[in-house]
N, C-alpha and C. Protein backbone atom coordinates (compact mmCIF):
# COMPACT_ATOMS: atom_id res chain seq x y z
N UNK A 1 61.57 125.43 158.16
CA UNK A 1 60.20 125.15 157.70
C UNK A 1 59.58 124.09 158.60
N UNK A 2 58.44 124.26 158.98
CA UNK A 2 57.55 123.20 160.34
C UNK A 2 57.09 122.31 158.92
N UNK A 3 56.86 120.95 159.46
CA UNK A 3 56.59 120.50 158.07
C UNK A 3 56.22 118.85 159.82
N UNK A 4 55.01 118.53 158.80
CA UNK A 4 54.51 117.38 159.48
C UNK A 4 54.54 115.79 158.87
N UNK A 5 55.54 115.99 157.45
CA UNK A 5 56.02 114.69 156.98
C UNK A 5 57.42 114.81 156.36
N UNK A 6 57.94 114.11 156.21
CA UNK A 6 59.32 114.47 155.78
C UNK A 6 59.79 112.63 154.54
N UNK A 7 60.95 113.37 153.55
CA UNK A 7 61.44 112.33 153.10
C UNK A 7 62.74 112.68 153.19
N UNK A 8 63.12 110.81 153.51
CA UNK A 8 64.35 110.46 154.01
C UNK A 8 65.49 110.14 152.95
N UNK A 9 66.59 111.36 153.61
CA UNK A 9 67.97 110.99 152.51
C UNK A 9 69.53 110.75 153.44
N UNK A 10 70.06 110.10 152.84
CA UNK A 10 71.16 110.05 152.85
C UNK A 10 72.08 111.82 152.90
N UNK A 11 72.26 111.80 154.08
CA UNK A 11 73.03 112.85 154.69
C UNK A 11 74.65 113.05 154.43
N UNK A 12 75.17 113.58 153.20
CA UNK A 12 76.32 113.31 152.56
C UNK A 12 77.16 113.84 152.47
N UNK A 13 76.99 114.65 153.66
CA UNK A 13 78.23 115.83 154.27
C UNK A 13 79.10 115.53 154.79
N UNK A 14 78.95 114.20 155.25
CA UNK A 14 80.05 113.69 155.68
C UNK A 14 80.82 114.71 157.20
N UNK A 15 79.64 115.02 157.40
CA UNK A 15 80.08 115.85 159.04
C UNK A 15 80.28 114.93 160.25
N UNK A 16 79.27 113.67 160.06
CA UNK A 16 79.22 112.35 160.92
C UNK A 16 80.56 111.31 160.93
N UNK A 17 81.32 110.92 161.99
CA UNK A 17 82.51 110.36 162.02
C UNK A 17 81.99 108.90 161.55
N UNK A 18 82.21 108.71 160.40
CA UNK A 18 82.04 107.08 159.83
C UNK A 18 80.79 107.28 158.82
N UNK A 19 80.31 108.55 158.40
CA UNK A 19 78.90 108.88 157.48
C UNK A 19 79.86 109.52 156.37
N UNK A 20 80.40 108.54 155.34
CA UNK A 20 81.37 108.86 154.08
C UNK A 20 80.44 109.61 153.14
N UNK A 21 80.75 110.57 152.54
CA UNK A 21 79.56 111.37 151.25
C UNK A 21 79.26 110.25 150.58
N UNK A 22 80.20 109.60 150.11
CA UNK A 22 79.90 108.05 149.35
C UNK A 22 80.17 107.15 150.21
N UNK A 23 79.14 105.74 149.91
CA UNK A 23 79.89 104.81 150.18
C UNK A 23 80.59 104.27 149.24
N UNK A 24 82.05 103.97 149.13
CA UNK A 24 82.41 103.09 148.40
C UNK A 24 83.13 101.60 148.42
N UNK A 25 83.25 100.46 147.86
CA UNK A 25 83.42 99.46 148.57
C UNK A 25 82.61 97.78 147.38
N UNK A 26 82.56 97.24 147.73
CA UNK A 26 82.32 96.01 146.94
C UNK A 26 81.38 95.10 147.71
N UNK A 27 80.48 94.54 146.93
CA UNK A 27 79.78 93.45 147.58
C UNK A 27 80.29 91.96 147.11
N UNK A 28 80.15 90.88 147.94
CA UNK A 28 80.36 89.77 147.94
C UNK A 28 79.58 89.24 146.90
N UNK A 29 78.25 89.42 146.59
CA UNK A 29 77.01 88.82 145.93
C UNK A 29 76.17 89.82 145.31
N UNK A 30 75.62 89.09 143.85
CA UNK A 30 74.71 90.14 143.40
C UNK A 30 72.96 90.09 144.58
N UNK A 31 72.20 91.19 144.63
CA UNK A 31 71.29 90.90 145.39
C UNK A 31 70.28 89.97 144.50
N UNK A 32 69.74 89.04 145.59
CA UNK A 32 68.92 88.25 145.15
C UNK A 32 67.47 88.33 145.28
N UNK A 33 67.06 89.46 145.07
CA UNK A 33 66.01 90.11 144.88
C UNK A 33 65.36 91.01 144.70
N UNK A 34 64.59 91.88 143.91
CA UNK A 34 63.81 93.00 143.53
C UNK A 34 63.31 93.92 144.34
N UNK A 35 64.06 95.01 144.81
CA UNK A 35 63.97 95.91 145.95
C UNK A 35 62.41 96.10 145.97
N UNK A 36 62.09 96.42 144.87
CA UNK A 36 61.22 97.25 144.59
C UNK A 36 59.81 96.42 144.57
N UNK A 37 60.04 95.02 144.46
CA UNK A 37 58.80 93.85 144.63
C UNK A 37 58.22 94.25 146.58
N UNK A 38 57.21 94.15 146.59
CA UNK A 38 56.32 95.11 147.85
C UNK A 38 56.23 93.34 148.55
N UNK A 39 56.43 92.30 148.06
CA UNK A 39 56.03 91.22 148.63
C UNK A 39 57.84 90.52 148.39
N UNK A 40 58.58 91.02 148.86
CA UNK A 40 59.40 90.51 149.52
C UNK A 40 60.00 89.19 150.09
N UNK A 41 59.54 88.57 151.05
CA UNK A 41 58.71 87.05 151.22
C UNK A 41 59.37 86.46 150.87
N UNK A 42 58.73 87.00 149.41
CA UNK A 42 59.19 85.46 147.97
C UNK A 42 59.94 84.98 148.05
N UNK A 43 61.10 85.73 148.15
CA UNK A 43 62.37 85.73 147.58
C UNK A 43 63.51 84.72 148.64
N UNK A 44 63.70 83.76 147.75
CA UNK A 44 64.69 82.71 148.66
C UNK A 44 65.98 82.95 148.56
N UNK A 45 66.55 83.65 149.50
CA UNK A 45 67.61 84.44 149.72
C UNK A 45 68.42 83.38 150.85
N UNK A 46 69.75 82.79 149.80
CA UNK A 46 70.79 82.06 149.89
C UNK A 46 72.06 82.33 150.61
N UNK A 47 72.33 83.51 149.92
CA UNK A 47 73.71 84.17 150.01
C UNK A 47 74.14 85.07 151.02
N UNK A 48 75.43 84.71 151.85
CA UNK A 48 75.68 85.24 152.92
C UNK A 48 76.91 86.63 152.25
N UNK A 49 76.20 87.46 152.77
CA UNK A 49 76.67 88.98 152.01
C UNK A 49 77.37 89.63 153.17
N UNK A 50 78.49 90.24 152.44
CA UNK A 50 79.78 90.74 152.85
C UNK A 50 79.84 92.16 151.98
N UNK A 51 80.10 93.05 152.96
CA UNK A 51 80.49 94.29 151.90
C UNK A 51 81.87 94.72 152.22
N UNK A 52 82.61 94.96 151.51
CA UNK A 52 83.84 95.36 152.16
C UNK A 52 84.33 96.97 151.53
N UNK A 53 84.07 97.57 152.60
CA UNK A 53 83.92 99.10 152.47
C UNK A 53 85.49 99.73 152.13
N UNK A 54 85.81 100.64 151.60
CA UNK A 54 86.92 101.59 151.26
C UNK A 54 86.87 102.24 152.48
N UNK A 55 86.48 102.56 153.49
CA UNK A 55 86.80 103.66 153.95
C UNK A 55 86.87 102.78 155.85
N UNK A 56 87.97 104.18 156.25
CA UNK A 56 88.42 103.26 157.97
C UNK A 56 87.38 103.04 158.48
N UNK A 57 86.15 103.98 158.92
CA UNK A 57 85.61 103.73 159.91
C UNK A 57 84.22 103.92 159.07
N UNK A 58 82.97 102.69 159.44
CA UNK A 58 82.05 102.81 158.88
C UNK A 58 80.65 103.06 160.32
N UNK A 59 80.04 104.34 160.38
CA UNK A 59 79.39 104.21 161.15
C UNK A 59 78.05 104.35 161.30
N UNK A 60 77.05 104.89 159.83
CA UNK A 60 76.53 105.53 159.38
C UNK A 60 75.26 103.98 159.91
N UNK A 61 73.62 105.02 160.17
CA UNK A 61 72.68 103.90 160.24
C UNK A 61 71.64 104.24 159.28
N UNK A 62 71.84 105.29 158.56
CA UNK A 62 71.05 105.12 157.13
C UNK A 62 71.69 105.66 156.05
N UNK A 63 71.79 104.42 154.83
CA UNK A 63 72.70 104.34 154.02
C UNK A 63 71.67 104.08 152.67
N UNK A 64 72.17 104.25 151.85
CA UNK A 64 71.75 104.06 150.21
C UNK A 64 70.28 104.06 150.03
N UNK A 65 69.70 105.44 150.30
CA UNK A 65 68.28 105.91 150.53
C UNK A 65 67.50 104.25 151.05
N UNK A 66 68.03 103.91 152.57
CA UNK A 66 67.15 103.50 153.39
C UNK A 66 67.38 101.67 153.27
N UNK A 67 68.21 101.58 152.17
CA UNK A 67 68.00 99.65 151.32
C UNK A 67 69.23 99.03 152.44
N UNK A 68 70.65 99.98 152.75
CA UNK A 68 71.48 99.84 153.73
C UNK A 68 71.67 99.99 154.97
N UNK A 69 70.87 99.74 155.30
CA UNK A 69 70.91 100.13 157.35
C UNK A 69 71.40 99.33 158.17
N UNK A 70 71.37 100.12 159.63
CA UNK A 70 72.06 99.53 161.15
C UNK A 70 70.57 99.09 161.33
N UNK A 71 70.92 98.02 162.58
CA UNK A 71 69.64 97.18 162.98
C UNK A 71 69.03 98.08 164.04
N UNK A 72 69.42 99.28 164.63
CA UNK A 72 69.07 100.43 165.47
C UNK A 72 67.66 101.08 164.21
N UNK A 73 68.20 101.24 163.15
CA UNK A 73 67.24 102.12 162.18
C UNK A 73 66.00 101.19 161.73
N UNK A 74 66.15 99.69 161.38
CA UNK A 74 65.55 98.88 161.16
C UNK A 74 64.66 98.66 162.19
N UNK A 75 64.98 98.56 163.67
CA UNK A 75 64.22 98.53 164.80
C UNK A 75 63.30 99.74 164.31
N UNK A 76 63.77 101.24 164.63
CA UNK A 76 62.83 102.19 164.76
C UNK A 76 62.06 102.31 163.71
N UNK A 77 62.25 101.47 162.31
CA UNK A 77 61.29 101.46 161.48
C UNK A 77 60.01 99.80 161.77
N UNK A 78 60.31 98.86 162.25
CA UNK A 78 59.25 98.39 162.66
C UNK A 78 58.58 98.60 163.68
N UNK A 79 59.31 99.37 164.38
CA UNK A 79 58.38 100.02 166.20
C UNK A 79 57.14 101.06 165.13
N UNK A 80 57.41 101.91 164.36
CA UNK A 80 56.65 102.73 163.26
C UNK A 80 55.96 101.85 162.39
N UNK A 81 55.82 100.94 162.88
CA UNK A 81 54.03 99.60 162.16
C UNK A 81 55.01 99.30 161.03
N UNK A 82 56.35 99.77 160.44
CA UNK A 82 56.82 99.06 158.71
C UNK A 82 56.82 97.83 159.04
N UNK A 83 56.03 96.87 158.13
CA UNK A 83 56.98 95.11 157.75
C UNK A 83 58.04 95.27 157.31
N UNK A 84 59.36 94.78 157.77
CA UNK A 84 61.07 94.98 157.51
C UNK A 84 61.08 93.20 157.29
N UNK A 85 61.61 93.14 156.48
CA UNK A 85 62.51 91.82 156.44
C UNK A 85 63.99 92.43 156.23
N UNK A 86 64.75 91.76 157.03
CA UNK A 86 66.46 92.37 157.22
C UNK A 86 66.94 91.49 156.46
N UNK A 87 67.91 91.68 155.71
CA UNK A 87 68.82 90.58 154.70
C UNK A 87 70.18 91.24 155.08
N UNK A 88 71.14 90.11 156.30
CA UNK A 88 71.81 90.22 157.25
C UNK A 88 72.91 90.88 156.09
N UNK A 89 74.24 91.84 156.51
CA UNK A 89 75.71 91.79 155.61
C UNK A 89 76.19 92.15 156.49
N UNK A 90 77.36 91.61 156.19
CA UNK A 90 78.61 91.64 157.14
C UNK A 90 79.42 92.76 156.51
N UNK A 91 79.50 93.57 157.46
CA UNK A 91 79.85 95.30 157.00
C UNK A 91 81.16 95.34 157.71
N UNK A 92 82.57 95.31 156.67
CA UNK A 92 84.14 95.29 157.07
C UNK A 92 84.21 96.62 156.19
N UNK A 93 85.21 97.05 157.03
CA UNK A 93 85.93 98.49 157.16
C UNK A 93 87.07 98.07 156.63
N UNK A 94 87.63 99.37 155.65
CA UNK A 94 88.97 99.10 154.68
C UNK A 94 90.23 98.19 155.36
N UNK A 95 90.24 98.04 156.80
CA UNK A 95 91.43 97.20 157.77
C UNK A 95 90.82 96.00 157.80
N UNK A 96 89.46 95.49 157.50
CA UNK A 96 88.79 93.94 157.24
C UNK A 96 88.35 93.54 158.43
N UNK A 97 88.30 94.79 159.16
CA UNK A 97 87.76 94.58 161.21
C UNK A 97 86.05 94.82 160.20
N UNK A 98 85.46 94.23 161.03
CA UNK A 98 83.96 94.40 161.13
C UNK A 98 83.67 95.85 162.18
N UNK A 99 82.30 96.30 161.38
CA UNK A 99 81.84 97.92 161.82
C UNK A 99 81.00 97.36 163.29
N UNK A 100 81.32 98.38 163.94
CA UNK A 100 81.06 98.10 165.46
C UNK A 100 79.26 98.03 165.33
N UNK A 101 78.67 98.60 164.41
CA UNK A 101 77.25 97.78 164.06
C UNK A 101 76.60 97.00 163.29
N UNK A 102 75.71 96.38 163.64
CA UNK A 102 75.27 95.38 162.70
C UNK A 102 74.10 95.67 161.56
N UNK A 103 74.73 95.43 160.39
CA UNK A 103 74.00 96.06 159.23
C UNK A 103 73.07 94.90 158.67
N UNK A 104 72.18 95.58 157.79
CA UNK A 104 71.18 94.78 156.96
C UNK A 104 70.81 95.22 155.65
N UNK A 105 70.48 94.78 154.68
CA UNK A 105 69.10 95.12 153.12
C UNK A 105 68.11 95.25 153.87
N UNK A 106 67.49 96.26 153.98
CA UNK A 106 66.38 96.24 154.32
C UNK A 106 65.38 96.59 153.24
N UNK A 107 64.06 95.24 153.36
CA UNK A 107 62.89 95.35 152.44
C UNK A 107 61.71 95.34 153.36
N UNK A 108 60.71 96.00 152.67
CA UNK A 108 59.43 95.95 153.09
C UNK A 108 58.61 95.38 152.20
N UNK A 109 56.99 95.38 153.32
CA UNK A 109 55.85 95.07 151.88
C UNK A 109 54.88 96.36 152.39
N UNK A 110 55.98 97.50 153.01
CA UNK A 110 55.04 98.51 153.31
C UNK A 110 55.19 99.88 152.42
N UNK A 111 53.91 100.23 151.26
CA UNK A 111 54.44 100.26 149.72
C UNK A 111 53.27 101.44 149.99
N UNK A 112 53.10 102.46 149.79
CA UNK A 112 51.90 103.17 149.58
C UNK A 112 52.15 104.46 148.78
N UNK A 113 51.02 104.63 147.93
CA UNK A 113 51.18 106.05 147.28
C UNK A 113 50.70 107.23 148.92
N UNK A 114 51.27 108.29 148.49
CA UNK A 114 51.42 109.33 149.81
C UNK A 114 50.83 110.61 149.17
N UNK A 115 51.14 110.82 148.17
CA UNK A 115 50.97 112.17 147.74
C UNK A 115 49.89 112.93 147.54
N UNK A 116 49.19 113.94 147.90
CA UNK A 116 48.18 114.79 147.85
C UNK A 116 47.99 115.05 146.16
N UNK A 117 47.47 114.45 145.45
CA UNK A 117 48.08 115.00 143.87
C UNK A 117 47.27 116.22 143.38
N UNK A 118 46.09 116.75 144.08
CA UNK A 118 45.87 117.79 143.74
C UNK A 118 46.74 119.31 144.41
N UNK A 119 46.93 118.92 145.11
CA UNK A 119 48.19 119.85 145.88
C UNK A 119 49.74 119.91 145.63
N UNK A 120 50.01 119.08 145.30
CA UNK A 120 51.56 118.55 145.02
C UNK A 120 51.42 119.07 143.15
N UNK A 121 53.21 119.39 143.14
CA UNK A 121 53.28 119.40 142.32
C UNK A 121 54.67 118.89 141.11
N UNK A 122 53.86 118.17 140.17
CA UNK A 122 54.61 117.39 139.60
C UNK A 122 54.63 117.51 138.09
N UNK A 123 55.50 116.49 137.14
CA UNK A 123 54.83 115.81 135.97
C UNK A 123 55.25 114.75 135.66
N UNK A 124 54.16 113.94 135.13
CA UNK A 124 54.38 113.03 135.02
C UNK A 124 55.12 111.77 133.85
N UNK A 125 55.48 111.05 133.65
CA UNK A 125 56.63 110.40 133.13
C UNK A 125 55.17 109.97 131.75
N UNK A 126 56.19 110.24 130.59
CA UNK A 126 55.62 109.82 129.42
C UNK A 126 56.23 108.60 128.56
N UNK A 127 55.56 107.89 127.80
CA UNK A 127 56.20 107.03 126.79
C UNK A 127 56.75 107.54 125.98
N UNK A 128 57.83 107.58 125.30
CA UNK A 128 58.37 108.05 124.66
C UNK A 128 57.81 107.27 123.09
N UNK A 129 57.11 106.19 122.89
CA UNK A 129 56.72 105.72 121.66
C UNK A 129 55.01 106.25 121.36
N UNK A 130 54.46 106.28 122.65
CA UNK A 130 52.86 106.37 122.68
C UNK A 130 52.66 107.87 123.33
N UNK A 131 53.29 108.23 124.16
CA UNK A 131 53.47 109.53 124.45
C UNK A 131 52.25 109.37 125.93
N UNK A 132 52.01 107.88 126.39
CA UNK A 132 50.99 107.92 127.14
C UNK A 132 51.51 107.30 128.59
N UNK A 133 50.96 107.85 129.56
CA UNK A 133 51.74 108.07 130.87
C UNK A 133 52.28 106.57 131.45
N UNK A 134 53.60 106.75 132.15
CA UNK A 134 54.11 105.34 132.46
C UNK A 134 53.36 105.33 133.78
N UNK A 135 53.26 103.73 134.08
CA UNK A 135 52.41 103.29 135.71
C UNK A 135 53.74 102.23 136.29
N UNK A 136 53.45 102.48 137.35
CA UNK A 136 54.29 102.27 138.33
C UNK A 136 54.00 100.19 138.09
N UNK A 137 55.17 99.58 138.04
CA UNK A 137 55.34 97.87 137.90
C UNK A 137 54.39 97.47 138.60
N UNK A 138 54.55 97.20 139.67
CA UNK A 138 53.85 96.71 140.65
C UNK A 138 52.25 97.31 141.14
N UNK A 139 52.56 99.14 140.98
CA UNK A 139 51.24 99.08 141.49
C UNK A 139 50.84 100.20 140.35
N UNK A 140 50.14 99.25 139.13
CA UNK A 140 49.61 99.87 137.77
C UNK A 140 48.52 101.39 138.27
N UNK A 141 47.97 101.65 139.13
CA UNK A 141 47.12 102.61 139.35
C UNK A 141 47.76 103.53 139.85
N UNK A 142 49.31 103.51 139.73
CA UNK A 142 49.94 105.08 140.27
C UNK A 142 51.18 105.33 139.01
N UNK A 143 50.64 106.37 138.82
CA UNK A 143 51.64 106.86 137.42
C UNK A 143 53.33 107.32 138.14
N UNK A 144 54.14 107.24 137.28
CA UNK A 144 55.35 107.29 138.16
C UNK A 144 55.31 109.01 137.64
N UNK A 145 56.27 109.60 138.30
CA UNK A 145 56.70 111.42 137.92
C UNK A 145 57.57 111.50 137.75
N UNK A 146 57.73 112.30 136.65
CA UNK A 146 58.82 112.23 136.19
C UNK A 146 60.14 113.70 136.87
N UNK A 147 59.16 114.34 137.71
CA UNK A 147 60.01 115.74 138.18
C UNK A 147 59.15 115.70 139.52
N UNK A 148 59.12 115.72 140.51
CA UNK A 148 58.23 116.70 141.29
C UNK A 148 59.08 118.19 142.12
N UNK A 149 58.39 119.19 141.85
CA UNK A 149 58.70 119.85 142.78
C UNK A 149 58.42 121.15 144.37
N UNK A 150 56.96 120.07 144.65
CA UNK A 150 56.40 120.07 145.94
C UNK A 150 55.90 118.76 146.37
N UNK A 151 55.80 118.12 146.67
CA UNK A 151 55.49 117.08 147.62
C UNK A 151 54.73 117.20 148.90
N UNK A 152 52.97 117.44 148.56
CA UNK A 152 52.60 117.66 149.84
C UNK A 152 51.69 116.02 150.29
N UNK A 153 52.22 115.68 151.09
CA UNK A 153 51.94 114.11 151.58
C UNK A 153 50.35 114.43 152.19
N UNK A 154 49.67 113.21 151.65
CA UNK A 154 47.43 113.38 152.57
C UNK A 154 48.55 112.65 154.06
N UNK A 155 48.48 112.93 154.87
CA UNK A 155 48.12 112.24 156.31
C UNK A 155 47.54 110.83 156.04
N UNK A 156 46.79 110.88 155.55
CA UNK A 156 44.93 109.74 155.66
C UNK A 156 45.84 108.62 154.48
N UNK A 157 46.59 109.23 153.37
CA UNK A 157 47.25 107.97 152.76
C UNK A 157 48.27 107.36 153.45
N UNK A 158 48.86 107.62 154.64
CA UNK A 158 50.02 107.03 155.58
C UNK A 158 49.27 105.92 156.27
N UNK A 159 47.31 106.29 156.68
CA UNK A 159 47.42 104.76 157.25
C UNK A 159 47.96 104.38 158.85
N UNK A 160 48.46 105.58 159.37
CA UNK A 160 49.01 105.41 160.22
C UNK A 160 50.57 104.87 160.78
N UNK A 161 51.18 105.09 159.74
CA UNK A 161 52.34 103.88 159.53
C UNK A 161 52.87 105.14 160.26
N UNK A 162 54.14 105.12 160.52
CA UNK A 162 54.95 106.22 160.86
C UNK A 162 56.03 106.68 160.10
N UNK A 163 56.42 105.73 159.16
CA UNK A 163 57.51 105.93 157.70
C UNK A 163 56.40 104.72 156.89
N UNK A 164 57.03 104.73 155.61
CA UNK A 164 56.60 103.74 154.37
C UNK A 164 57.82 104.07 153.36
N UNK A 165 57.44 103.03 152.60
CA UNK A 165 57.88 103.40 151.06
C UNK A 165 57.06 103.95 150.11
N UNK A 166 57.32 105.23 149.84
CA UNK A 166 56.44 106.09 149.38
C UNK A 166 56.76 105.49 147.72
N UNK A 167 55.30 105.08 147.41
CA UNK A 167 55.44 104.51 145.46
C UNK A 167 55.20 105.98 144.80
N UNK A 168 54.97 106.89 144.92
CA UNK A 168 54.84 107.90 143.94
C UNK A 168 55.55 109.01 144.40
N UNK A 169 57.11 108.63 145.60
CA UNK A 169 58.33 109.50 145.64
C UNK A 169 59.42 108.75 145.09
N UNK A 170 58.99 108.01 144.01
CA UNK A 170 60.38 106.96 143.74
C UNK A 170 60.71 106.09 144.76
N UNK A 171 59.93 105.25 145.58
CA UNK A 171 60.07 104.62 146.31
C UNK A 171 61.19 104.78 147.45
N UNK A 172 61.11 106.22 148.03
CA UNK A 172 61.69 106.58 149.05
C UNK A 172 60.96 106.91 150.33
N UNK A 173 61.62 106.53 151.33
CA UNK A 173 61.16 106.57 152.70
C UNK A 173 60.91 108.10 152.97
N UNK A 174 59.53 107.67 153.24
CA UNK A 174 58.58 109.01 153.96
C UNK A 174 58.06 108.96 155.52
N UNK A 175 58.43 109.71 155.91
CA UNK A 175 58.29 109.63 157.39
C UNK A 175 57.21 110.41 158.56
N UNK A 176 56.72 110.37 159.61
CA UNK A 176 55.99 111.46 160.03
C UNK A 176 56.76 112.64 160.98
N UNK A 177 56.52 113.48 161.49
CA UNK A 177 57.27 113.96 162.56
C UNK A 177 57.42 113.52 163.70
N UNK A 178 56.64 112.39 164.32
CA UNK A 178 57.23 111.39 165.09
C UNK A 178 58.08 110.50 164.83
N UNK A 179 57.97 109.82 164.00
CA UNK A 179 59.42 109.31 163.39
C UNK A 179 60.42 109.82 163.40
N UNK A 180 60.73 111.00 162.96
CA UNK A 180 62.09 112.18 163.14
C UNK A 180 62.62 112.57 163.91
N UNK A 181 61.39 112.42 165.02
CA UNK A 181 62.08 112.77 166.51
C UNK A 181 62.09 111.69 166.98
N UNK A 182 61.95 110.46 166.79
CA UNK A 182 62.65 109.17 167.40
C UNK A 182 63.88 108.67 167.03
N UNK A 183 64.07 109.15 164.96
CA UNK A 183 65.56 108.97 164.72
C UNK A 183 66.12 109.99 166.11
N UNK A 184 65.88 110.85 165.93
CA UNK A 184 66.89 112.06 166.41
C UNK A 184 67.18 112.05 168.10
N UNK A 185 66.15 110.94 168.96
CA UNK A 185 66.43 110.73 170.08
C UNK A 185 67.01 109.76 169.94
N UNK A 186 67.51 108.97 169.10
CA UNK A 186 68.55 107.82 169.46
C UNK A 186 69.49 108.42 168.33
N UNK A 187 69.73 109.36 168.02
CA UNK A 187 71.20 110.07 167.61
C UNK A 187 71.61 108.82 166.14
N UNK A 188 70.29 108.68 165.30
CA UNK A 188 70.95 107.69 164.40
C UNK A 188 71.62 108.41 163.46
N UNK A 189 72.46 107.60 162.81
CA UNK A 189 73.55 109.23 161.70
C UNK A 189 73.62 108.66 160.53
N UNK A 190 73.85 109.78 159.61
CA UNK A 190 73.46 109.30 158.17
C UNK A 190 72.21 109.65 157.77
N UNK A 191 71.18 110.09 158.54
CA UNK A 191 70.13 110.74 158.03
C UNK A 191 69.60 111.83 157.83
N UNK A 192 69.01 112.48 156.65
CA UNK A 192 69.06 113.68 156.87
C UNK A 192 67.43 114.03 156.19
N UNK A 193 66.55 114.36 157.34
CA UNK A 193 64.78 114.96 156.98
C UNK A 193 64.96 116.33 156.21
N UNK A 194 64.21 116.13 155.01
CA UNK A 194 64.01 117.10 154.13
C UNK A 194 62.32 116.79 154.35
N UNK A 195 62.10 118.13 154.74
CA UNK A 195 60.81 118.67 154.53
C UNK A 195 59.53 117.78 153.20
N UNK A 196 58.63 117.25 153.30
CA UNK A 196 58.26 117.28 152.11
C UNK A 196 57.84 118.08 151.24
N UNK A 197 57.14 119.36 151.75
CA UNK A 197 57.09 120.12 150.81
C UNK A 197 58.56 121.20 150.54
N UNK A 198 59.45 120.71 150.99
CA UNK A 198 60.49 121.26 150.17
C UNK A 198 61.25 120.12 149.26
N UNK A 199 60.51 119.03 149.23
CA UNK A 199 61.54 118.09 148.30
C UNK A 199 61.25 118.23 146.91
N UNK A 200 62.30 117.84 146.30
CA UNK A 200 61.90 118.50 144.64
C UNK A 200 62.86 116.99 143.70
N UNK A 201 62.61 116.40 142.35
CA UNK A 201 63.94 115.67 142.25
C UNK A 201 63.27 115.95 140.43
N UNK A 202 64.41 115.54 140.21
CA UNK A 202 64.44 116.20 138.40
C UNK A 202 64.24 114.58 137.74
N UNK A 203 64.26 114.56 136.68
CA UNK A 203 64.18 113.13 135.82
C UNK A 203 65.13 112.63 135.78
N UNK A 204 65.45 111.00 136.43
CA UNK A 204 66.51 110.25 136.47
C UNK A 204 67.58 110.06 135.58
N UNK A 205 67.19 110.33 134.13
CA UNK A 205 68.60 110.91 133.42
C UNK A 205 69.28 112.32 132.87
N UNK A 206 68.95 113.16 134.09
CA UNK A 206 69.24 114.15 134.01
C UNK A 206 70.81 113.92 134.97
C-alpha cells in the first residue's frame, strides 16, 4: 500500500539480531515524569537510570512505541523539526556489558492532533457514568477514541514536522514518508511503518 504518512511500531519479530519481541529486564528508578505532559521541561529529573535487560545482545533503536530509543533515532527525530529532550539510561545486556549504543527516554513537547476526522474512521471513548465523550488531559479539545480503524492523517495538521506525537493516535509517533526513508537509510532496527490508513487498534482493555 503507497501511503504518504505512516505510524510507528515496535517491530516484534524479532528477525533483527538484538530486536527481542519483548523487552524484558528491570529499571533502576521509577520515571520521574509524565510521558504524556507535552511540556516536558518541567520536570526535574534527578535519577541516573540503568536498565538491565534479560536478553544477550540488545540492539534495537526503536523500543517501547518510541519512549526507548538509540541516540541515532533521537537524532533523526530532531533533524524532522521534533523538540526531544533525551533522559540518558544506561542500557546493560543480561552479561552486565553495556549495549554497544547509547540509549535514552525520549520526550517531546511536539504533541498534535493528526487525524482527518471526517475521513478517518473511529469511535469515540465514552463515560461510563455520563455516557459523555472523554477529552484528551492535556489537550481538552481532542476527544480520545476509543477503536479506530482507518487513520487517514490532514498533511496541513503535521505543520511540517516530519514525525510528532500524534494526540488522537494514543500518543504514538506519526511519521511522513520522508521520515521512513531516512529511518530506512540509516538501517535503524526495531522499527516497523504501518501504513496509516491501514492502522486500526481496539479499546485498551480489550
Amino acid at each position: 500500500m503507497s501511503s504518504s504518512h505512516y505510524v510507528l511500531e515496535y517491530d516484534d519479530t524479532g528477525k533483527a539480531h538484538g530486536c527481542p519481541p519483548r523487552l524484558a529486564g528491570d529499571l533502576n528508578h521509577d520515571w520521574q515524569w509524565d510521558p504524556s505532559d507535552p511540556n516536558p521541561d518541567r520536570f526535574a529529573i534527578t535519577a541516573a537510570y540503568e536498565y538491565r535487560a534479560r536478553h544477550g545482545v540488545v540492539d534495537f533503536d526503536y523500543g517501547m512505541e518510541g519512549w526507548l530509543v538509540s541516540a541515532r533515532f533521537a537524532q533523526v527525530c530532531r533533524a524532522a523539526g521534533m523538540a526531544v529532550r533525551c533522559i540518558p539510561v544506561t542500557m546493560l545486556q543480561s552479561d552486565r556489558q553495556p549495549a554497544r549504543k547509547s540509549y535514552a527516554f525520549m520526550l517531546t513537547s511536539t504533541w498534535l492532533p493528526v487525524l482527518d476526522m471526517e475521513r478517518s474512521e473511529f469511535t469515540v471513548e465514552k463515560d461510563l457514568a455520563s455516557g459523555e465523550p472523554v477529552f484528551d488531559r492535556y489537550f481538552p479539545q481532542v476527544p480520545c477514541l476509543e477503536t479506530i480503524t482507518k487513520a487517514v492523517v490532514d498533511a496541513r495538521r503535521m505543520k511540517n514536522f516530519g514525525v510528532v506525537r500524534a494526540v488522537d493516535v494514543r500518543g504514538m509517533l506519526v511519521c511522513t514518508a520522508g521520515f521512513k526513508r531516512e529511518c530506512e537509510r540509516q538501517r535503524l532496527l526495531g522499527v516497523r511503518f504501518v501504513p496509516a490508513e491501514a492502522f486500526g487498534c481496539r479499546p485498551l482493555s480489550l
